[in-house]
Protein backbone atom coordinates (compact mmCIF):
# COMPACT_ATOMS: atom_id res chain seq x y z
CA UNK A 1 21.08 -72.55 42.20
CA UNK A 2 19.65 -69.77 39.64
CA UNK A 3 19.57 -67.50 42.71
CA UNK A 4 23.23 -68.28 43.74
CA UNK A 5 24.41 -67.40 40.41
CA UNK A 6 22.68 -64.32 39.95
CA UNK A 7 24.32 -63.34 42.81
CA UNK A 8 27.42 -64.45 41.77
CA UNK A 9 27.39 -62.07 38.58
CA UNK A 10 26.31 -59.23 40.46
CA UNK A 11 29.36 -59.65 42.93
CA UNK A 12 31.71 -59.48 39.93
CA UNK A 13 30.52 -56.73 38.52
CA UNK A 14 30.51 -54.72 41.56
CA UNK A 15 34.03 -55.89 42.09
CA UNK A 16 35.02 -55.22 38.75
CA UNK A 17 33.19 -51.29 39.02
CA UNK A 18 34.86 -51.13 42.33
CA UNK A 19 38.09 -51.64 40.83
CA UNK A 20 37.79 -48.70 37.69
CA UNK A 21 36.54 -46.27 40.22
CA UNK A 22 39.29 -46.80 42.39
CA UNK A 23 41.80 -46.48 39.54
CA UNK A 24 39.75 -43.41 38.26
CA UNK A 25 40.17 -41.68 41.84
CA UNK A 26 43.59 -42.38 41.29
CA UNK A 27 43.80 -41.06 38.25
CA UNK A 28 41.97 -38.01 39.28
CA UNK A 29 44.52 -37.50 42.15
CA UNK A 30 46.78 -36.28 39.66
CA UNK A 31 44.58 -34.05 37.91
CA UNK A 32 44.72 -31.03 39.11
CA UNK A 33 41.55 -29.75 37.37
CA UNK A 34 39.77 -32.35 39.60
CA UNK A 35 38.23 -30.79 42.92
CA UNK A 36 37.94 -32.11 46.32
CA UNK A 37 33.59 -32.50 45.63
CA UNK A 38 34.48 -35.22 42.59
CA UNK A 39 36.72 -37.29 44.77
CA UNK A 40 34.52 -37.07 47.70
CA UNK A 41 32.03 -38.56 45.15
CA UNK A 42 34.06 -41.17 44.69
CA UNK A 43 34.65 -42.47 47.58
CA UNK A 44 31.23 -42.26 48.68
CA UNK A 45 30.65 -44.34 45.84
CA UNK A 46 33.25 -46.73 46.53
CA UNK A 47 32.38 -47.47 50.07
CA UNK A 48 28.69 -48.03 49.02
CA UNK A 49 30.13 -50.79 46.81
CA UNK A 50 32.18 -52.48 49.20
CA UNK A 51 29.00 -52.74 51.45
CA UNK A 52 26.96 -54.09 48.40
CA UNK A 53 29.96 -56.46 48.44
CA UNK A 54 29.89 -57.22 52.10
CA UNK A 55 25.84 -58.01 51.65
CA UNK A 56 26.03 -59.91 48.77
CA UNK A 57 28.85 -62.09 50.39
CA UNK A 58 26.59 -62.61 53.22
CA UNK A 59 23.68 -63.75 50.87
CA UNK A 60 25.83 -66.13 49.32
CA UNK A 61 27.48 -67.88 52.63
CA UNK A 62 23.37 -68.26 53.87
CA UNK A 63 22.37 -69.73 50.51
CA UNK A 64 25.55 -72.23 50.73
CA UNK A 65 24.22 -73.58 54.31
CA UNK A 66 21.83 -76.74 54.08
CA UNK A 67 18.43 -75.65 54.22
CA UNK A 68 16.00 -77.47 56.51
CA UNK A 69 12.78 -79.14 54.79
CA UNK A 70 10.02 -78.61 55.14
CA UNK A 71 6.69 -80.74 53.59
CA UNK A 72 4.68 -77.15 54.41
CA UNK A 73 7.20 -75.19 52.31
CA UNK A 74 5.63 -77.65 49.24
CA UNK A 75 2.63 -75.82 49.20
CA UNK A 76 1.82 -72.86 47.48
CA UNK A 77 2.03 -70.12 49.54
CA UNK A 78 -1.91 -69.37 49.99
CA UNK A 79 -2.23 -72.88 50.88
CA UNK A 80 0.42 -72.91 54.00
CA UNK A 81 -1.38 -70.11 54.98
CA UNK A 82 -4.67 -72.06 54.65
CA UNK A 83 -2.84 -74.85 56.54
CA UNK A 84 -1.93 -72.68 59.50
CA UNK A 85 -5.28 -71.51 59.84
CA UNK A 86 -6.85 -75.05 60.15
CA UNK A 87 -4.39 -75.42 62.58
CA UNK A 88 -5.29 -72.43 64.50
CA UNK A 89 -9.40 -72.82 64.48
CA UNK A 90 -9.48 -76.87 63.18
CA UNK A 91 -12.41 -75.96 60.68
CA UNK A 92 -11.74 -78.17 57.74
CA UNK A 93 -13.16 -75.80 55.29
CA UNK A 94 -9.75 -74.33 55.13
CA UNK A 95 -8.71 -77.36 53.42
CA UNK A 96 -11.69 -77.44 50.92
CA UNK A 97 -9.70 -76.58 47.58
CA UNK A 98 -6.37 -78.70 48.05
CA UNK A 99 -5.72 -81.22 45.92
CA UNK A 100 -5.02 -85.04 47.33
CA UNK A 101 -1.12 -84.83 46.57
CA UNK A 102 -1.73 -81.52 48.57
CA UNK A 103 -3.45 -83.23 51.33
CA UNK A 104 -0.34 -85.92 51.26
CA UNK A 105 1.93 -82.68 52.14
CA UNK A 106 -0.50 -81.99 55.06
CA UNK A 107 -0.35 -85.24 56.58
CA UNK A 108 3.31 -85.81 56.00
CA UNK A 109 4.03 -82.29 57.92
CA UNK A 110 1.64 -83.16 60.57
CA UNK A 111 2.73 -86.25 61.19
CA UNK A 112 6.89 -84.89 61.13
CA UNK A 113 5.62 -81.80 63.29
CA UNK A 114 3.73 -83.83 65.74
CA UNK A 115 0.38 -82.14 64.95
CA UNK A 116 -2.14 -84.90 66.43
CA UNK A 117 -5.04 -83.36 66.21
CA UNK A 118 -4.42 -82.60 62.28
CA UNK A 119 -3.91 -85.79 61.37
CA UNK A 120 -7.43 -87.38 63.04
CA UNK A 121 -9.18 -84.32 61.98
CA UNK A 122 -8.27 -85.17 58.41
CA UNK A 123 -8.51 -88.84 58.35
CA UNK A 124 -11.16 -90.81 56.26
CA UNK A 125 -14.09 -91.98 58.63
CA UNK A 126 -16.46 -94.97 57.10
CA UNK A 127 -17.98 -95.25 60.32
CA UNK A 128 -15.72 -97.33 61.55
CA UNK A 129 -12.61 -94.54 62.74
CA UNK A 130 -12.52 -94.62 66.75
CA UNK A 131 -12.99 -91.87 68.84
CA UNK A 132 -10.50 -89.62 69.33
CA UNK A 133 -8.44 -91.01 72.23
CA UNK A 134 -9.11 -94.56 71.13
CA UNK A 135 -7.59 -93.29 67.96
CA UNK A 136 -4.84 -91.75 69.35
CA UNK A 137 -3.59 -94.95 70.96
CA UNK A 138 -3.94 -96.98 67.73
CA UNK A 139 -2.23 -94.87 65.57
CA UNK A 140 0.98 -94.11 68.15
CA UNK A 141 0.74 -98.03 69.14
CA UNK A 142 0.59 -99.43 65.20
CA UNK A 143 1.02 -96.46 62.70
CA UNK A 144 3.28 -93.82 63.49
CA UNK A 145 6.58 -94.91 63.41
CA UNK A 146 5.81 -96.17 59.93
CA UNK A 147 4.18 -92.50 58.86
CA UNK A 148 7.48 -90.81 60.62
CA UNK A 149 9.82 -92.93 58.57
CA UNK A 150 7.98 -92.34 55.45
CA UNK A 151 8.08 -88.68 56.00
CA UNK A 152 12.02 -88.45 56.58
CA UNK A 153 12.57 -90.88 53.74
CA UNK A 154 10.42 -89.21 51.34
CA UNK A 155 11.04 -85.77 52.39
CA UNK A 156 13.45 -85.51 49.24
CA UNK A 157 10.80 -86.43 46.98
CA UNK A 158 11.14 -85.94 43.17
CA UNK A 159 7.75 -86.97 42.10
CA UNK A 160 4.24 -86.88 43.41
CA UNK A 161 1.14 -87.31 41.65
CA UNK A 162 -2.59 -89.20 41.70
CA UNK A 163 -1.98 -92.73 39.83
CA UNK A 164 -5.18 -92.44 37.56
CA UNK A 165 -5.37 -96.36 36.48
CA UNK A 166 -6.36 -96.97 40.09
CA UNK A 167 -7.88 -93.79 40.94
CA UNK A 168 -11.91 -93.16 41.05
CA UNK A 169 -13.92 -90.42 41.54
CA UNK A 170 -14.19 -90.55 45.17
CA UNK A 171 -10.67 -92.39 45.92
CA UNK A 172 -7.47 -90.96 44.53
CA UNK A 173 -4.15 -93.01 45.15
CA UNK A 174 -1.58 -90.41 45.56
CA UNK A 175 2.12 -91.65 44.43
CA UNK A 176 5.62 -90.32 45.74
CA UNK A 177 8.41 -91.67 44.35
CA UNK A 178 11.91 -91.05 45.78
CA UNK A 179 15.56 -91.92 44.54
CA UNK A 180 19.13 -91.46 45.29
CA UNK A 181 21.79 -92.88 42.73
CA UNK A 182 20.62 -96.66 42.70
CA UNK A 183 18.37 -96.49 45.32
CA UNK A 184 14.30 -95.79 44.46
CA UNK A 185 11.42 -96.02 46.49
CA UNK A 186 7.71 -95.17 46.20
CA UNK A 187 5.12 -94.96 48.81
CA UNK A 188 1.02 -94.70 48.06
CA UNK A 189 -1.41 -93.46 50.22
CA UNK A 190 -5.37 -93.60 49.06
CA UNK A 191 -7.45 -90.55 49.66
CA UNK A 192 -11.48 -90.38 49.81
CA UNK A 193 -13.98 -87.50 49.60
CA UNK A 194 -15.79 -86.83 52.60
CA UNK A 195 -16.82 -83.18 54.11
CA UNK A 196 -16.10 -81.44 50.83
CA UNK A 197 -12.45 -82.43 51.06
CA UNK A 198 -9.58 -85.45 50.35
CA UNK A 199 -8.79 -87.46 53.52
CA UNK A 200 -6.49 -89.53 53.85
CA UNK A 201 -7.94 -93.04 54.20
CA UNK A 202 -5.15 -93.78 56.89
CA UNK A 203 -5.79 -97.28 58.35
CA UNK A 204 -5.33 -98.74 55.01
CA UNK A 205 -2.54 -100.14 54.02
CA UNK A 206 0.13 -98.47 51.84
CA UNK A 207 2.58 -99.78 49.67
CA UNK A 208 6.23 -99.09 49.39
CA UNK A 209 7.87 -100.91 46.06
């Protein structure tokens, strides 16, 4: 919104320079102690505001289209970056220094994306987590319609954050919370340490109030 209005003001004021040069060139046509050079300068300048017009137009008709959302877009841009890279090579040291609300982002986008892989790789393992195609059956069979709803609903989020009182050292319960005029919603998924990192301890339940 701060960006559409910026470029709001700056339309104005190029229309409103656009218009005094044009009534200065028409001023100047009269005066005869004005040469051809000045008025050339003119319109030179004129026309290079009606592009900056025609641009800045443009700008404004993109910005008014809905935008498409993205949980990735969430994250500071060094960490999307990180992201992409642990999709690219699957070493989850790239994922060392994100936070568990972070990690919430990653597994929401994986799951809406369709990335797998991402979401076993960074799944909590007591010693109990199936292999990987024996996990891969449970979690399409019980648990991801149920992760793909949360991440549509949710994807308008206007909080996330740990909730401390039932947070620990090694488990962090990581809180969204969602609303639209009487409508609120809040989801919480728990996240242990394991291999320097948060993951997400999937197989247990979460709760939606």
């Amino acid at each position: 919104m701060f960006k559409k209005r910026n470029l709001l003001k700056r339309l104005m004021r190029l229309c409103l320079l656009s218009g005094l040069l044009l009534l200065v060139a028409c001023q100047s046509n009269s005066d005869s102690e004005v040469g051809d050079t000045t008025h050339a300068a003119y319109q030179a300048e004129i026309e290079e505001l009606e592009r900056d017009n025609a641009a800045l137009k443009a700008s404004i008709t993109q910005l008014q289209k809905p935008q498409a959302f993205s949980y990735l877009e969430q994250l500071p841009e060094d960490k999307r970056g990180l992201y992409q890279q642990f999709l690219e090579t699957e070493a989850l040291t790239h994922l060392t220094n994100f936070s568990p609300e972070e990690m919430l982002l990653v597994f929401l986008h994986s799951v809406a994306t369709g990335a797998d892989r991402a979401v076993y790789l960074i799944s909590y393992d007591d010693g109990s987590l199936p292999n990987e195609a024996e996990f891969q059956e449970l979690y399409h069979q019980d648990f991801y319609k149920e992760h793909l709803d949360v991440a549509l609903d949710f994807r308008y989020y206007h909080a996330l954050a740990v909730e401390e009182r039932q947070s620990t050292k090694t488990m962090k319960l990581v809180e969204m919370d969602v609303s639209f005029e009487l409508f609120s919603a809040s989801i919480f998924y728990g996240f242990k340490a394991q291999d320097q990192l948060w993951k997400i301890d999937l197989f247990n339940a979460n709760v939606v109030d």
